[in-house]
PDB file of N, CA and C in Angstrom:
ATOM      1  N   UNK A   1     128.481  65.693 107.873  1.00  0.00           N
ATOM      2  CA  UNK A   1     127.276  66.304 108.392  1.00  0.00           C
ATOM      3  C   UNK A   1     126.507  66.879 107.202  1.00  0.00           C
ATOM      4  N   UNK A   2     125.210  66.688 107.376  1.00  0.00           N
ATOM      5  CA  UNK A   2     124.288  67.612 106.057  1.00  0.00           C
ATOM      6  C   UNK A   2     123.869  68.848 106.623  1.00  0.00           C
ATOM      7  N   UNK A   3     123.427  69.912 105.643  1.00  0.00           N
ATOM      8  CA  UNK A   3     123.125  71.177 106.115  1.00  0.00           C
ATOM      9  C   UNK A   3     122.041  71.161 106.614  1.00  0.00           C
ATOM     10  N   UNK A   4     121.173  70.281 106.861  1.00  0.00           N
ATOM     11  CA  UNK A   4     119.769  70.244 107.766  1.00  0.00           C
ATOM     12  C   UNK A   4     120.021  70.109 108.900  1.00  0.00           C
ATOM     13  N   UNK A   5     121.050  69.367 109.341  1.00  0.00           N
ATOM     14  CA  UNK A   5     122.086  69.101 111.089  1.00  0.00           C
ATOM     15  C   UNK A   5     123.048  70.404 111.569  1.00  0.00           C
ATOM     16  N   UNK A   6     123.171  70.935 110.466  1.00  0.00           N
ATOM     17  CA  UNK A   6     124.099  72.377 110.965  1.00  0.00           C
ATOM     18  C   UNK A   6     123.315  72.983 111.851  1.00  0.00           C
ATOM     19  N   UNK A   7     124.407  73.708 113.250  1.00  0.00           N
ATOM     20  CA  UNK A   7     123.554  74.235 114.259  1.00  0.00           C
ATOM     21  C   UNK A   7     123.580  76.267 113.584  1.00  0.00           C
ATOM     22  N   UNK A   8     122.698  76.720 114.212  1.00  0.00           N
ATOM     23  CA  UNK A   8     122.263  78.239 114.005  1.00  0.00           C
ATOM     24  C   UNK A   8     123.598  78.494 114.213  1.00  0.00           C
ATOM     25  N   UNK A   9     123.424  79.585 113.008  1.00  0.00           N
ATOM     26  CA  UNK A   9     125.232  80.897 113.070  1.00  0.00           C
ATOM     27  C   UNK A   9     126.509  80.519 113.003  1.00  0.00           C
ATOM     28  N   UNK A  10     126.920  78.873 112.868  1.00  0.00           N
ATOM     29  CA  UNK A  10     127.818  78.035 112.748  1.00  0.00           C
ATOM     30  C   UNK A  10     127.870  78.082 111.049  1.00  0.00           C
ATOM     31  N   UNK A  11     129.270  78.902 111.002  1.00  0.00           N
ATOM     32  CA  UNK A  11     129.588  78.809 109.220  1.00  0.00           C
ATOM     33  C   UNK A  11     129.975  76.844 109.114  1.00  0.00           C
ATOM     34  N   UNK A  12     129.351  77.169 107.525  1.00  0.00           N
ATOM     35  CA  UNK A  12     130.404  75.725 107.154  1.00  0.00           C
ATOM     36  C   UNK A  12     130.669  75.576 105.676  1.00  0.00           C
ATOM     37  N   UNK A  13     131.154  75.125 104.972  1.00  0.00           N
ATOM     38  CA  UNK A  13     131.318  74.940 103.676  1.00  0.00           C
ATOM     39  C   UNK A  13     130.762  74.137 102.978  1.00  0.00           C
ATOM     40  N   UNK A  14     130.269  73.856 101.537  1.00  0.00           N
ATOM     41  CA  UNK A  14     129.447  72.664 100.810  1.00  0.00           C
ATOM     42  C   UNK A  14     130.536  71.865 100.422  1.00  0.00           C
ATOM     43  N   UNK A  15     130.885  70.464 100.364  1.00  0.00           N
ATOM     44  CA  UNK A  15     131.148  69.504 100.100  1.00  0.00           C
ATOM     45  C   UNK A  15     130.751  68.536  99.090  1.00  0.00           C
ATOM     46  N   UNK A  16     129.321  67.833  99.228  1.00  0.00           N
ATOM     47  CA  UNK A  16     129.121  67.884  98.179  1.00  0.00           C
ATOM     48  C   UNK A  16     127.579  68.150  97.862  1.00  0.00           C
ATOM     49  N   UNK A  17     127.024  67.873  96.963  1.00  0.00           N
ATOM     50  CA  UNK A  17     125.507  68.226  96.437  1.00  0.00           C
ATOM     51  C   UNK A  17     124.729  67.028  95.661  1.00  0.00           C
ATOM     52  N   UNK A  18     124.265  66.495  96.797  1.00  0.00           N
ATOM     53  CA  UNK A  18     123.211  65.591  96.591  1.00  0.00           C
ATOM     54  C   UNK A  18     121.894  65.380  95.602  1.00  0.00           C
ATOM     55  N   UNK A  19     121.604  64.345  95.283  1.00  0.00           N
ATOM     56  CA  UNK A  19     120.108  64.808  94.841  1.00  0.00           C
ATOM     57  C   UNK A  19     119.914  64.304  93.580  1.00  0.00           C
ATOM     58  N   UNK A  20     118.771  63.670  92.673  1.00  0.00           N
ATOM     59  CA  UNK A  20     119.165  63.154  91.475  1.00  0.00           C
ATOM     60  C   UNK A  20     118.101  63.809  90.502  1.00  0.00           C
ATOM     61  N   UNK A  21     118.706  63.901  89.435  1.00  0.00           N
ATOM     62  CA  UNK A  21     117.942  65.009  87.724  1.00  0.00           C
ATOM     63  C   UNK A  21     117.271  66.617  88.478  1.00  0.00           C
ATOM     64  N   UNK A  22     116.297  67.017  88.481  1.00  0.00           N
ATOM     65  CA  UNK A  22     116.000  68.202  88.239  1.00  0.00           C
ATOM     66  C   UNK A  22     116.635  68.925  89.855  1.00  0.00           C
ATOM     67  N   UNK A  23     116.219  68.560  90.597  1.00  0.00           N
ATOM     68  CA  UNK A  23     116.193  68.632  92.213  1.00  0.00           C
ATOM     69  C   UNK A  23     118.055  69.031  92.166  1.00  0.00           C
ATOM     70  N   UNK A  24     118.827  68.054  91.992  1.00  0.00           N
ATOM     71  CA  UNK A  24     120.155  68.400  92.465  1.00  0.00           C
ATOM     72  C   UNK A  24     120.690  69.866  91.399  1.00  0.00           C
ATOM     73  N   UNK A  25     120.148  69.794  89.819  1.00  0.00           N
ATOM     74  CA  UNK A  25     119.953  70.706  89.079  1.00  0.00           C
ATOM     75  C   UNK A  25     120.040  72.280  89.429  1.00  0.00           C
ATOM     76  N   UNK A  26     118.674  72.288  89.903  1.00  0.00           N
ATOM     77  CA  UNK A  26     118.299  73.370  90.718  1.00  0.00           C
ATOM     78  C   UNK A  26     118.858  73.717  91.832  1.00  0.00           C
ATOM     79  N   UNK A  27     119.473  73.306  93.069  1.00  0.00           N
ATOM     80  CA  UNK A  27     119.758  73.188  94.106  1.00  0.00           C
ATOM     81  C   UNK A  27     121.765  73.641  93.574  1.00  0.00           C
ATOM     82  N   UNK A  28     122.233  73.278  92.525  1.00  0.00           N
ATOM     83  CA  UNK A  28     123.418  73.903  91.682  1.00  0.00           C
ATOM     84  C   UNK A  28     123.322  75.231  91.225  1.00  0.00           C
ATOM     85  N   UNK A  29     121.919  75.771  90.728  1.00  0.00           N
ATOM     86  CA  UNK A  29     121.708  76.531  89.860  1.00  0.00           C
ATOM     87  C   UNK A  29     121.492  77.934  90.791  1.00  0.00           C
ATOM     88  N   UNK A  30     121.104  77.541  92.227  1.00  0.00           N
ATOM     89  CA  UNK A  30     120.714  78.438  93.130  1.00  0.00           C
ATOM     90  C   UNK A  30     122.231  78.743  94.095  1.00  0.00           C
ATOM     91  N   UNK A  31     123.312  78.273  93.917  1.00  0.00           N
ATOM     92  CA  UNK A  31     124.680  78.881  94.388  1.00  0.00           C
ATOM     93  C   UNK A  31     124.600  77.712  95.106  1.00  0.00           C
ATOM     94  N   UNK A  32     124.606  76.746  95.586  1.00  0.00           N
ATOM     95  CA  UNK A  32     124.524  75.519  96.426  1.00  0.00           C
ATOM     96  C   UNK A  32     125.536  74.528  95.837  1.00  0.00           C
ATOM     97  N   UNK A  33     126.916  75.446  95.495  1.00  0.00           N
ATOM     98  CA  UNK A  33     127.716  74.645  95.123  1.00  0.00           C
ATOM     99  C   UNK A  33     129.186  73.651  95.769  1.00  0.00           C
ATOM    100  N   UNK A  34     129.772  72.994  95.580  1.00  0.00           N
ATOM    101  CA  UNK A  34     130.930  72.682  96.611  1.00  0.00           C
ATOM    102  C   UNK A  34     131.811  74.143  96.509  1.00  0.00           C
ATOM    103  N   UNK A  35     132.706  74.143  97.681  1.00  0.00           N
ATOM    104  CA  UNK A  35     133.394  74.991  98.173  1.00  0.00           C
ATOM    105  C   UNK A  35     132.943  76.555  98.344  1.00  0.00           C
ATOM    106  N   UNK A  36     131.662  76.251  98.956  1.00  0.00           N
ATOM    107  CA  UNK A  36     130.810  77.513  99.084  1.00  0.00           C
ATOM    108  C   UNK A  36     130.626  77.353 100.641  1.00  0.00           C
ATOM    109  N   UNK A  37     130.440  78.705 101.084  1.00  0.00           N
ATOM    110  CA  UNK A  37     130.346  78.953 102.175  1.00  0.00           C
ATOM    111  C   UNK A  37     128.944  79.312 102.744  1.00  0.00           C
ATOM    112  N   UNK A  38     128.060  78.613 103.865  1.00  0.00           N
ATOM    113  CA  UNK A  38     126.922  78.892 104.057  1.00  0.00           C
ATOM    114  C   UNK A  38     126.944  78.845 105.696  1.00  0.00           C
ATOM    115  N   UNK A  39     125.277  79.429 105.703  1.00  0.00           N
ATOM    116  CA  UNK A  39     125.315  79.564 107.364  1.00  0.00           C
ATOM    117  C   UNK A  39     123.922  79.212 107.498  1.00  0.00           C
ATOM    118  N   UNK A  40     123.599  78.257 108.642  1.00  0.00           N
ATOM    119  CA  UNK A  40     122.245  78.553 108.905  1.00  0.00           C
ATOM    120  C   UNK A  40     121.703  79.716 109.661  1.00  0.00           C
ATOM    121  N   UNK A  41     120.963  80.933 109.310  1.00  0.00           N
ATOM    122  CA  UNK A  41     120.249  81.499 109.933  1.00  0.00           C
ATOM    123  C   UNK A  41     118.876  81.639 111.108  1.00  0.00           C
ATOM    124  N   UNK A  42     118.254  81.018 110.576  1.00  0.00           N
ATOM    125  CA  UNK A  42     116.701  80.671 111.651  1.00  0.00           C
ATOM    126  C   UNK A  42     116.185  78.955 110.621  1.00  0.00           C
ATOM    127  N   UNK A  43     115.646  78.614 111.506  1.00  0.00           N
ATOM    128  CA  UNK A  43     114.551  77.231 111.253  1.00  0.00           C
ATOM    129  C   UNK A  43     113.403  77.899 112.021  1.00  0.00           C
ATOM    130  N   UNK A  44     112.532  77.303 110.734  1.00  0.00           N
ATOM    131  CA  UNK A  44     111.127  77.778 111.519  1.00  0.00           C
ATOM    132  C   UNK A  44     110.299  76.777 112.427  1.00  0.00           C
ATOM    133  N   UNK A  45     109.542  77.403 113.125  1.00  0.00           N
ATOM    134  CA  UNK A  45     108.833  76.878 114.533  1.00  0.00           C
ATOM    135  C   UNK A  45     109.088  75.270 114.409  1.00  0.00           C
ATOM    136  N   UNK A  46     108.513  74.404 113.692  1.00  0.00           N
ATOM    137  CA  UNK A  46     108.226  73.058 113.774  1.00  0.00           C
ATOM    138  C   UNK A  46     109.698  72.778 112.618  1.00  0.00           C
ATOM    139  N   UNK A  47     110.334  73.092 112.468  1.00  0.00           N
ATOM    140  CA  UNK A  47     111.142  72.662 112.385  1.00  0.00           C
ATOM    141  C   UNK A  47     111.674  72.716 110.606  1.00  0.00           C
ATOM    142  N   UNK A  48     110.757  72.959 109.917  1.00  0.00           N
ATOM    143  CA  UNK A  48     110.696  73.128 108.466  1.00  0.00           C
ATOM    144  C   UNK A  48     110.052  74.289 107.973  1.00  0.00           C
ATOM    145  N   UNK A  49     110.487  75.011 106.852  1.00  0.00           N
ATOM    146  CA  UNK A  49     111.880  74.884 106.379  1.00  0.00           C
ATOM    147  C   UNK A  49     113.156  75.831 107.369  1.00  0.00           C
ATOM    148  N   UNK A  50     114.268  75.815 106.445  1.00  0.00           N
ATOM    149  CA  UNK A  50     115.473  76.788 106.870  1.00  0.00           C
ATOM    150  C   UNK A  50     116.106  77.896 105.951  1.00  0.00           C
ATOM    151  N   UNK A  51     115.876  78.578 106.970  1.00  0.00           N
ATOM    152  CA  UNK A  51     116.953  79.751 106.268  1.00  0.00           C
ATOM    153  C   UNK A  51     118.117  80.063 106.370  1.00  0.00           C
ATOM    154  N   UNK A  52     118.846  80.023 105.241  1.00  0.00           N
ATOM    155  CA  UNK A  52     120.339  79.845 105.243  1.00  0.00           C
ATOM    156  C   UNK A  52     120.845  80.968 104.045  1.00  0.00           C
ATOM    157  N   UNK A  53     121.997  81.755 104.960  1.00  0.00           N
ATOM    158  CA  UNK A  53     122.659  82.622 104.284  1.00  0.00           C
ATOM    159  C   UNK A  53     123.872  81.596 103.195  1.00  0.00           C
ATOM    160  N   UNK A  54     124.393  82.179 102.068  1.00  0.00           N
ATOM    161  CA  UNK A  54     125.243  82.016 101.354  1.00  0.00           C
ATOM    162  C   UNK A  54     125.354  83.115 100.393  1.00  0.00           C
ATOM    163  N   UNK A  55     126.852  83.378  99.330  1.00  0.00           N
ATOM    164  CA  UNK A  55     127.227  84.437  98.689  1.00  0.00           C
ATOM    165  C   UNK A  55     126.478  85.419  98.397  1.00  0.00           C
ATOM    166  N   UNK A  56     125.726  85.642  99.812  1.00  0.00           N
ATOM    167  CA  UNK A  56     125.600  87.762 100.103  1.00  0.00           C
ATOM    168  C   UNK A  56     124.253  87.408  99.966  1.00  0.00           C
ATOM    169  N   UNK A  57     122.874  86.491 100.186  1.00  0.00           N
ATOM    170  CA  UNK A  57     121.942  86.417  99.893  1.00  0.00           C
ATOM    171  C   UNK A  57     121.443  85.383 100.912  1.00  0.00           C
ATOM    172  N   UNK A  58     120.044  85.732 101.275  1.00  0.00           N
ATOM    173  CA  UNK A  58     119.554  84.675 101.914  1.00  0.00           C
ATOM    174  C   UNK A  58     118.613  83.544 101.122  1.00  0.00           C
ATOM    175  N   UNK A  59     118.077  82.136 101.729  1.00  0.00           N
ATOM    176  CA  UNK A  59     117.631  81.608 100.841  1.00  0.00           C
ATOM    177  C   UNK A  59     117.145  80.631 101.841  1.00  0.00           C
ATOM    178  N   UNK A  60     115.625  80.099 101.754  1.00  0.00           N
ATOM    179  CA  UNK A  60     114.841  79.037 102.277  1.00  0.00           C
ATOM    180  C   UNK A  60     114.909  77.406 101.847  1.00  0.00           C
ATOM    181  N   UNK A  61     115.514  76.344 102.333  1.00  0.00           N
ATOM    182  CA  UNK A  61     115.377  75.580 101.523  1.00  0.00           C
ATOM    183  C   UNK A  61     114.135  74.613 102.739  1.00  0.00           C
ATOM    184  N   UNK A  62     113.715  73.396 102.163  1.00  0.00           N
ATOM    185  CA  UNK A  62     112.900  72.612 102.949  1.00  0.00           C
ATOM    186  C   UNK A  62     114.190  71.474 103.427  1.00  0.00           C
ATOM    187  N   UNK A  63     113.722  71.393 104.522  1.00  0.00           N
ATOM    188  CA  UNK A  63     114.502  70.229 105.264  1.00  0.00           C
ATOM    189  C   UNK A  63     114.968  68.785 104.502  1.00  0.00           C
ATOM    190  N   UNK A  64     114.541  68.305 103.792  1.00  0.00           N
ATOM    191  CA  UNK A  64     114.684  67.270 103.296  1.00  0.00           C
ATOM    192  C   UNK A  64     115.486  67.588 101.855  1.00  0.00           C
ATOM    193  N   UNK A  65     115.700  68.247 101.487  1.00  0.00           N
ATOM    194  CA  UNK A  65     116.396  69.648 100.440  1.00  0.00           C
ATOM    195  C   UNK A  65     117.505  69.482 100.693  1.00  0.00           C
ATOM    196  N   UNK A  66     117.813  69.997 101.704  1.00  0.00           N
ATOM    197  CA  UNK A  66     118.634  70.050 102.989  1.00  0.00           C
ATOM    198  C   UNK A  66     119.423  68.999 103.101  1.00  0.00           C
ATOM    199  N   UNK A  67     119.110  68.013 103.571  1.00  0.00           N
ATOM    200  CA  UNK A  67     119.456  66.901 103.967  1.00  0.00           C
ATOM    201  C   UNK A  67     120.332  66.059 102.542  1.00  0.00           C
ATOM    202  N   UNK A  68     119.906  66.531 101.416  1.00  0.00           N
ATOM    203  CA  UNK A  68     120.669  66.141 100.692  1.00  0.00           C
ATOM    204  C   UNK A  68     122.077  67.168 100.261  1.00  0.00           C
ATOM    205  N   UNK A  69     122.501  67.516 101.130  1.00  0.00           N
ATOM    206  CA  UNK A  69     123.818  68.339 100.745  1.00  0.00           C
ATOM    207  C   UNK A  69     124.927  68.505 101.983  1.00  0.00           C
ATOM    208  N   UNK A  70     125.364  68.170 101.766  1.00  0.00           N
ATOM    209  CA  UNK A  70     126.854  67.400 102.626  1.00  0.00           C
ATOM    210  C   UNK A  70     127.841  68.486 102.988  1.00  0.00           C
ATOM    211  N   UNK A  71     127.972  69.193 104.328  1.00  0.00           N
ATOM    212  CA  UNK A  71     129.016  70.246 104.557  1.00  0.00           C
ATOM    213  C   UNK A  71     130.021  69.625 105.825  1.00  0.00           C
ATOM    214  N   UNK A  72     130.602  70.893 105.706  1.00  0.00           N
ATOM    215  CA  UNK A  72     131.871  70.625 107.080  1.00  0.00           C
ATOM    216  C   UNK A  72     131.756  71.768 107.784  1.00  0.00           C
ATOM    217  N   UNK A  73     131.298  71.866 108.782  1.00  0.00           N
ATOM    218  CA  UNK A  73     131.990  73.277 109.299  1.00  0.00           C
ATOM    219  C   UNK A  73     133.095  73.720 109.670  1.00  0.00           C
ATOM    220  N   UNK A  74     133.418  74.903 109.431  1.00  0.00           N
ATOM    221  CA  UNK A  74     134.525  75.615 108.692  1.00  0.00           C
ATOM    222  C   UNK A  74     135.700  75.521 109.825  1.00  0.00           C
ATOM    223  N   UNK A  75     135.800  75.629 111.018  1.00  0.00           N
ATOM    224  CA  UNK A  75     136.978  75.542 112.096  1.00  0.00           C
ATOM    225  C   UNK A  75     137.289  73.570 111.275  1.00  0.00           C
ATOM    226  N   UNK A  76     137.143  72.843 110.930  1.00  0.00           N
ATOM    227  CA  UNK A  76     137.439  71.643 110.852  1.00  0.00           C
ATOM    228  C   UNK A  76     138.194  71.271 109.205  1.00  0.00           C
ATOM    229  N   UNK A  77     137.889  72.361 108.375  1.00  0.00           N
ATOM    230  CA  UNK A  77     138.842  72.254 107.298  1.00  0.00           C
ATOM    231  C   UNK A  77     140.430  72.599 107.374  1.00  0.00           C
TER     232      UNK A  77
END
């Protein structure tokens, strides 16, 4: 599952981190790493972007952002 499909308040963990040169870069550099723990918080109205908690901080990414990063939720590890 990618973190753009995660449902609201459902923890899950990063797996892996998608994305190629600056984009996957950044998206490392911002705590979006494997074996990290995240949550989706709210999606806004139409559907983009999301807000998603991880290590003690919240953080907006855009859906398609999103979509490149690969989790599990956490009852399934």
């Amino acid at each position: 599952m990618t973190l753009d499909k995660l449902p609201i308040g459902k923890p899950a963990v990063i797996l892996t981190v998608g994305g190629e040169g600056n984009l996957r870069c950044h998206l490392l550099d911002m705590g979006l790493i494997p074996h990290t723990e995240v949550t989706v918080r709210k999606v806004a109205p139409l559907g983009d972007p999301i807000e998603i908690f991880l290590r003690g901080y919240t953080m907006t990414l855009r859906k398609d952002d999103a979509s490149k990063i690969e989790v599990r939720p956490r009852e399934e590890i």
